[in-house]
C-alpha atoms as a PDB file:
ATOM      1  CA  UNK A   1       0.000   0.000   0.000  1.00  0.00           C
ATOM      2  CA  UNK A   2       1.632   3.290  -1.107  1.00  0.00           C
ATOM      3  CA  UNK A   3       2.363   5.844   1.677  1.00  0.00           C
ATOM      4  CA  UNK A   4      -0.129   9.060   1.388  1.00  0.00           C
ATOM      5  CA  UNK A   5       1.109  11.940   0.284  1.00  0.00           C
ATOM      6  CA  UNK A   6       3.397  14.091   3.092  1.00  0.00           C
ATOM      7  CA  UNK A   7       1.433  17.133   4.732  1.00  0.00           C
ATOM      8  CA  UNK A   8       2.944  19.546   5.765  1.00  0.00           C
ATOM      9  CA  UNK A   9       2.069  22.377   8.766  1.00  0.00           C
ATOM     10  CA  UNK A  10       0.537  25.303   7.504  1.00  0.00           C
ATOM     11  CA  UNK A  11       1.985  29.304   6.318  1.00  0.00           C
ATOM     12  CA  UNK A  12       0.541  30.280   9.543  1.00  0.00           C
ATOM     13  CA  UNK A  13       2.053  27.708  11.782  1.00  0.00           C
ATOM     14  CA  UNK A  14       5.743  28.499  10.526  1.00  0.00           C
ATOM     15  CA  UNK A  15       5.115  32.305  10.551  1.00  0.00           C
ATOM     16  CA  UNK A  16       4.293  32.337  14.383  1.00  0.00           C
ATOM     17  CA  UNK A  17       6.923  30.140  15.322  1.00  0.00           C
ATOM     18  CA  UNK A  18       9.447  31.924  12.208  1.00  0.00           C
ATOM     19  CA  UNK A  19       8.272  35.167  14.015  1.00  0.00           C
ATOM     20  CA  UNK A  20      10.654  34.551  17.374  1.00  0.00           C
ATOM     21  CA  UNK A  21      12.837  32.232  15.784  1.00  0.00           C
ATOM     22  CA  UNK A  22      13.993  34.685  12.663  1.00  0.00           C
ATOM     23  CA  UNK A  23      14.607  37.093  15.007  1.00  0.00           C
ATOM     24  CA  UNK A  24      17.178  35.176  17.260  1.00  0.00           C
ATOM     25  CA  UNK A  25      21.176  36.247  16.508  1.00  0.00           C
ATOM     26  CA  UNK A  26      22.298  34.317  13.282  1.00  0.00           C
ATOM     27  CA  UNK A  27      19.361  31.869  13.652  1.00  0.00           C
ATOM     28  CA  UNK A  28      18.477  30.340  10.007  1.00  0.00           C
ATOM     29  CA  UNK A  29      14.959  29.128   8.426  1.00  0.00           C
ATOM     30  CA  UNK A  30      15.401  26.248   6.564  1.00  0.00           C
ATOM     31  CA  UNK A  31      13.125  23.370   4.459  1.00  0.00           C
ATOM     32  CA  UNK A  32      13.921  19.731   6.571  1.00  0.00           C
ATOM     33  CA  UNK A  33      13.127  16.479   5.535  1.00  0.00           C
ATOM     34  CA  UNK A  34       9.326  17.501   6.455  1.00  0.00           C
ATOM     35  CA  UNK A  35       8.503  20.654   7.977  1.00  0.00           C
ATOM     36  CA  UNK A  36      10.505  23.593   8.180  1.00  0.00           C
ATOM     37  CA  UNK A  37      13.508  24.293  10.850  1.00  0.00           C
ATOM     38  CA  UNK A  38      15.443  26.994  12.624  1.00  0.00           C
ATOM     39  CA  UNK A  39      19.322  26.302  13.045  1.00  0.00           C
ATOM     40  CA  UNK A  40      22.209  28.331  14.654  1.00  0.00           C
ATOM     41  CA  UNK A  41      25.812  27.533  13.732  1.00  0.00           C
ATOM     42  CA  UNK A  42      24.708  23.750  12.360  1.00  0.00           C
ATOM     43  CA  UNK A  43      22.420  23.085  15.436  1.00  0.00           C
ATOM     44  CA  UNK A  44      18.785  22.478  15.507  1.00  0.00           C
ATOM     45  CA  UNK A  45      16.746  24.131  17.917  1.00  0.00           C
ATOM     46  CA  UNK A  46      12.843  24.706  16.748  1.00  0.00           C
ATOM     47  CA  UNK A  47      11.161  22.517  13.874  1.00  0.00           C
ATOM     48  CA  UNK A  48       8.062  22.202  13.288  1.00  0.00           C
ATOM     49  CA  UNK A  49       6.554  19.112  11.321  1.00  0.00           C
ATOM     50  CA  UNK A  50       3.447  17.063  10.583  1.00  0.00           C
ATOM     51  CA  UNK A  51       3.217  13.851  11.973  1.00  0.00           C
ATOM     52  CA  UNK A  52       1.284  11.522  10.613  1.00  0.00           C
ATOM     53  CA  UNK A  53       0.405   7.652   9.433  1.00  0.00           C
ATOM     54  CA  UNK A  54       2.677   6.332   7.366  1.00  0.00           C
ATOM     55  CA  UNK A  55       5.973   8.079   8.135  1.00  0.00           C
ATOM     56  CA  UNK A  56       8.233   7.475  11.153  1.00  0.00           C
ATOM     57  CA  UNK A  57       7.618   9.584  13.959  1.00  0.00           C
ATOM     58  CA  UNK A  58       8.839  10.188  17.310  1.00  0.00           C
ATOM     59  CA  UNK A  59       5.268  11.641  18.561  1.00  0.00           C
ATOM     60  CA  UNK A  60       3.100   9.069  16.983  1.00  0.00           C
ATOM     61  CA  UNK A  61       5.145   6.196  18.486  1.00  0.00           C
ATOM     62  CA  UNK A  62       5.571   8.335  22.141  1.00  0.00           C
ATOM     63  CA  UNK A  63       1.746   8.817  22.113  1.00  0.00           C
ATOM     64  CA  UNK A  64      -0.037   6.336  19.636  1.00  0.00           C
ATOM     65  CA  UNK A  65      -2.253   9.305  18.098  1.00  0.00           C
ATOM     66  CA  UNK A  66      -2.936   8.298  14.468  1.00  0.00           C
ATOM     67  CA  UNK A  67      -4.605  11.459  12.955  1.00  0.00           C
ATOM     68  CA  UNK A  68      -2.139  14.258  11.357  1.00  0.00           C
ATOM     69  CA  UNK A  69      -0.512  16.137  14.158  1.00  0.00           C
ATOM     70  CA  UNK A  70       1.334  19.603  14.100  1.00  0.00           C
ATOM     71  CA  UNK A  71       3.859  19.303  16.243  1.00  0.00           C
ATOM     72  CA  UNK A  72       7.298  21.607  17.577  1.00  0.00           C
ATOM     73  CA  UNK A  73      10.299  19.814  18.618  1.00  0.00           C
ATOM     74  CA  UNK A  74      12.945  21.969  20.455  1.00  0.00           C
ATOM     75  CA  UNK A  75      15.589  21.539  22.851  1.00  0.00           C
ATOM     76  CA  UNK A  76      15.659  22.092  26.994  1.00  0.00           C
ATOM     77  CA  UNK A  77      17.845  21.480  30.239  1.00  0.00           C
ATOM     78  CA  UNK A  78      17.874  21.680  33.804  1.00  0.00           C
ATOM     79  CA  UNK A  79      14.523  22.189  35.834  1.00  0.00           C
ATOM     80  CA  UNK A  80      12.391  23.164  32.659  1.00  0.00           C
ATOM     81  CA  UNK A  81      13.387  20.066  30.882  1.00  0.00           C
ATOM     82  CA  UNK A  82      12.441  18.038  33.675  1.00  0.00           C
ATOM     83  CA  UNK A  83       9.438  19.687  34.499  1.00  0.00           C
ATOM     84  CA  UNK A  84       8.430  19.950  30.612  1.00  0.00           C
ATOM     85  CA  UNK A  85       8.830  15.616  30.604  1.00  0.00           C
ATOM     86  CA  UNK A  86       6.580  14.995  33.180  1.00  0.00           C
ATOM     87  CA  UNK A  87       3.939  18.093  32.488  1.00  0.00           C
ATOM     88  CA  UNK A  88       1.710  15.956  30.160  1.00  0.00           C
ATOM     89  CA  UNK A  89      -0.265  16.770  27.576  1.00  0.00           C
ATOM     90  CA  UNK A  90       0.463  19.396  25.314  1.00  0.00           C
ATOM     91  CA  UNK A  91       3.898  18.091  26.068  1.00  0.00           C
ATOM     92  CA  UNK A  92       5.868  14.510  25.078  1.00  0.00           C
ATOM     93  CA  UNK A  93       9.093  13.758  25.446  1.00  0.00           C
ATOM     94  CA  UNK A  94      10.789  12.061  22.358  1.00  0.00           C
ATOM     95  CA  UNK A  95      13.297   9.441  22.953  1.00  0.00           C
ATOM     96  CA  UNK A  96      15.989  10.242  20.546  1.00  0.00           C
ATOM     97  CA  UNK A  97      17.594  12.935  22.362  1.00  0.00           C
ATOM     98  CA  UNK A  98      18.017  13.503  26.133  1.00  0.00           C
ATOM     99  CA  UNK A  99      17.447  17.258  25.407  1.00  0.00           C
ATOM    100  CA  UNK A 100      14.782  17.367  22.938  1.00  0.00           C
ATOM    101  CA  UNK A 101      11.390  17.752  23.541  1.00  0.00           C
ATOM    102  CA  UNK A 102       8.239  18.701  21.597  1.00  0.00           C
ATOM    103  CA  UNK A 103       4.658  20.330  21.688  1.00  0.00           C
ATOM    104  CA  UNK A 104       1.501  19.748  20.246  1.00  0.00           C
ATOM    105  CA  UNK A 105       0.684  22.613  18.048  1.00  0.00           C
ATOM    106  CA  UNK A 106      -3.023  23.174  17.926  1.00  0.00           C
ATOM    107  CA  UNK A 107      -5.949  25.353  18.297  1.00  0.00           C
ATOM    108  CA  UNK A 108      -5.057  25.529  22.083  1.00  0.00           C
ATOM    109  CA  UNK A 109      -1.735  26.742  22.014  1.00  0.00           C
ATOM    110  CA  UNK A 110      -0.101  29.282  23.847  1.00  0.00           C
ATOM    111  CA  UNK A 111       1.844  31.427  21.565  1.00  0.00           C
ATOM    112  CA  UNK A 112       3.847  33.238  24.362  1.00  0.00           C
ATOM    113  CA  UNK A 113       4.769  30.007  25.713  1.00  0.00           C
ATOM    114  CA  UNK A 114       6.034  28.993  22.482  1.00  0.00           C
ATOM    115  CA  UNK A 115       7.795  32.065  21.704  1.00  0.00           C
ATOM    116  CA  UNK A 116       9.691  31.418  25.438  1.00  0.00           C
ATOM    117  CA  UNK A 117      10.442  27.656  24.858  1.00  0.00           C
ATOM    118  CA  UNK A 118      12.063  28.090  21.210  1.00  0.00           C
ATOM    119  CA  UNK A 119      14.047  31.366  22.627  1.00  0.00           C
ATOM    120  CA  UNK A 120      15.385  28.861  25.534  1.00  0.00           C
ATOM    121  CA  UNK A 121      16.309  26.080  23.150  1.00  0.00           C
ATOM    122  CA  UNK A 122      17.884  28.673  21.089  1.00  0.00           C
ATOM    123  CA  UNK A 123      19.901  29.132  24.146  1.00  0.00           C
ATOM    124  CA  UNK A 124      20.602  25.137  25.066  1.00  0.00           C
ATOM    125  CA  UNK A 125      22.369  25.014  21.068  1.00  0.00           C
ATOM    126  CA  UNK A 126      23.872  28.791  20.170  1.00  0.00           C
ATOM    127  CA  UNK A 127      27.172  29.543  21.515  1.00  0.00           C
ATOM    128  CA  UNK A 128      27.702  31.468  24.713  1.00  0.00           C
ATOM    129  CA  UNK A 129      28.949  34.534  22.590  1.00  0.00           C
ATOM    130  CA  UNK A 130      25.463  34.674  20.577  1.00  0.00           C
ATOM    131  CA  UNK A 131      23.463  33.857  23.755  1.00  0.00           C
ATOM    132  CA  UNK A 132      24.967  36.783  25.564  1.00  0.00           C
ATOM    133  CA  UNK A 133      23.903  38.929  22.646  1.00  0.00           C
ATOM    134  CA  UNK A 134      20.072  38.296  23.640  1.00  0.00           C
ATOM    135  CA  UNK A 135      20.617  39.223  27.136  1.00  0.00           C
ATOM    136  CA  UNK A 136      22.406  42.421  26.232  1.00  0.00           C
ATOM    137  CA  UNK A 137      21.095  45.333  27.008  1.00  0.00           C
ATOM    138  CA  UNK A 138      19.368  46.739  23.757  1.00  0.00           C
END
């Protein structure tokens, strides 16, 4: 049985997470394998993807949801990480990274929050000389 075609999440999905993660110092948009992603200096640290039947997928196999999902993946540490893992629902921890984590992207979302958890990954992967730059005064 063929696979169905790839969807994937929509202009308006990408521009609200693009909107904090363009902003971030040297941070780069960029088409993945599905879904689009934000990189500093070679690192991941916000992409944003459907997941869905058919393809592999850390969320589908963490949770078992068959129906197209929007999702974020980004990166944490410390307390937030560990609080993030065990916070449930929008929230799942994917099991190929000890740092990752991702977010169900969906009519309930909080776009603040998101803006705050991609800024913080942004932190976890850029180096300590662009990271400094955000806390600069302006």
């Amino acid at each position: 049985m063929p696979r169905p075609p790839r969807t994937e999440p929509t202009a308006e999905v990408v521009a609200r997470v693009g909107e904090t993660a363009s902003r971030l110092p040297e941070a780069v948009e960029e088409e993945a394998w599905t879904g689009v992603r934000w990189r500093v200096r070679g690192a991941t640290f916000a992409h944003v993807l459907v997941a869905q039947q058919g393809y592999t997928s850390a969320y589908r196999e963490a949770t078992g949801v068959t129906e197209p999902t929007t999702v974020l993946t980004f990166r944490s540490a410390g307390d937030e990480l560990l609080a993030l893992t065990h916070a449930g629902p929008p929230f799942w921890k994917p099991a190929w990274s000890p740092t990752a984590m991702g977010m169900v992207l969906d009519d309930a979302t909080d776009w603040a929050e998101v803006a705050e958890l991609v800024t913080d990954s942004y932190r976890c992967c850029a180096p300590q000389r662009l990271v400094r730059r955000l806390d600069a005064p302006p």
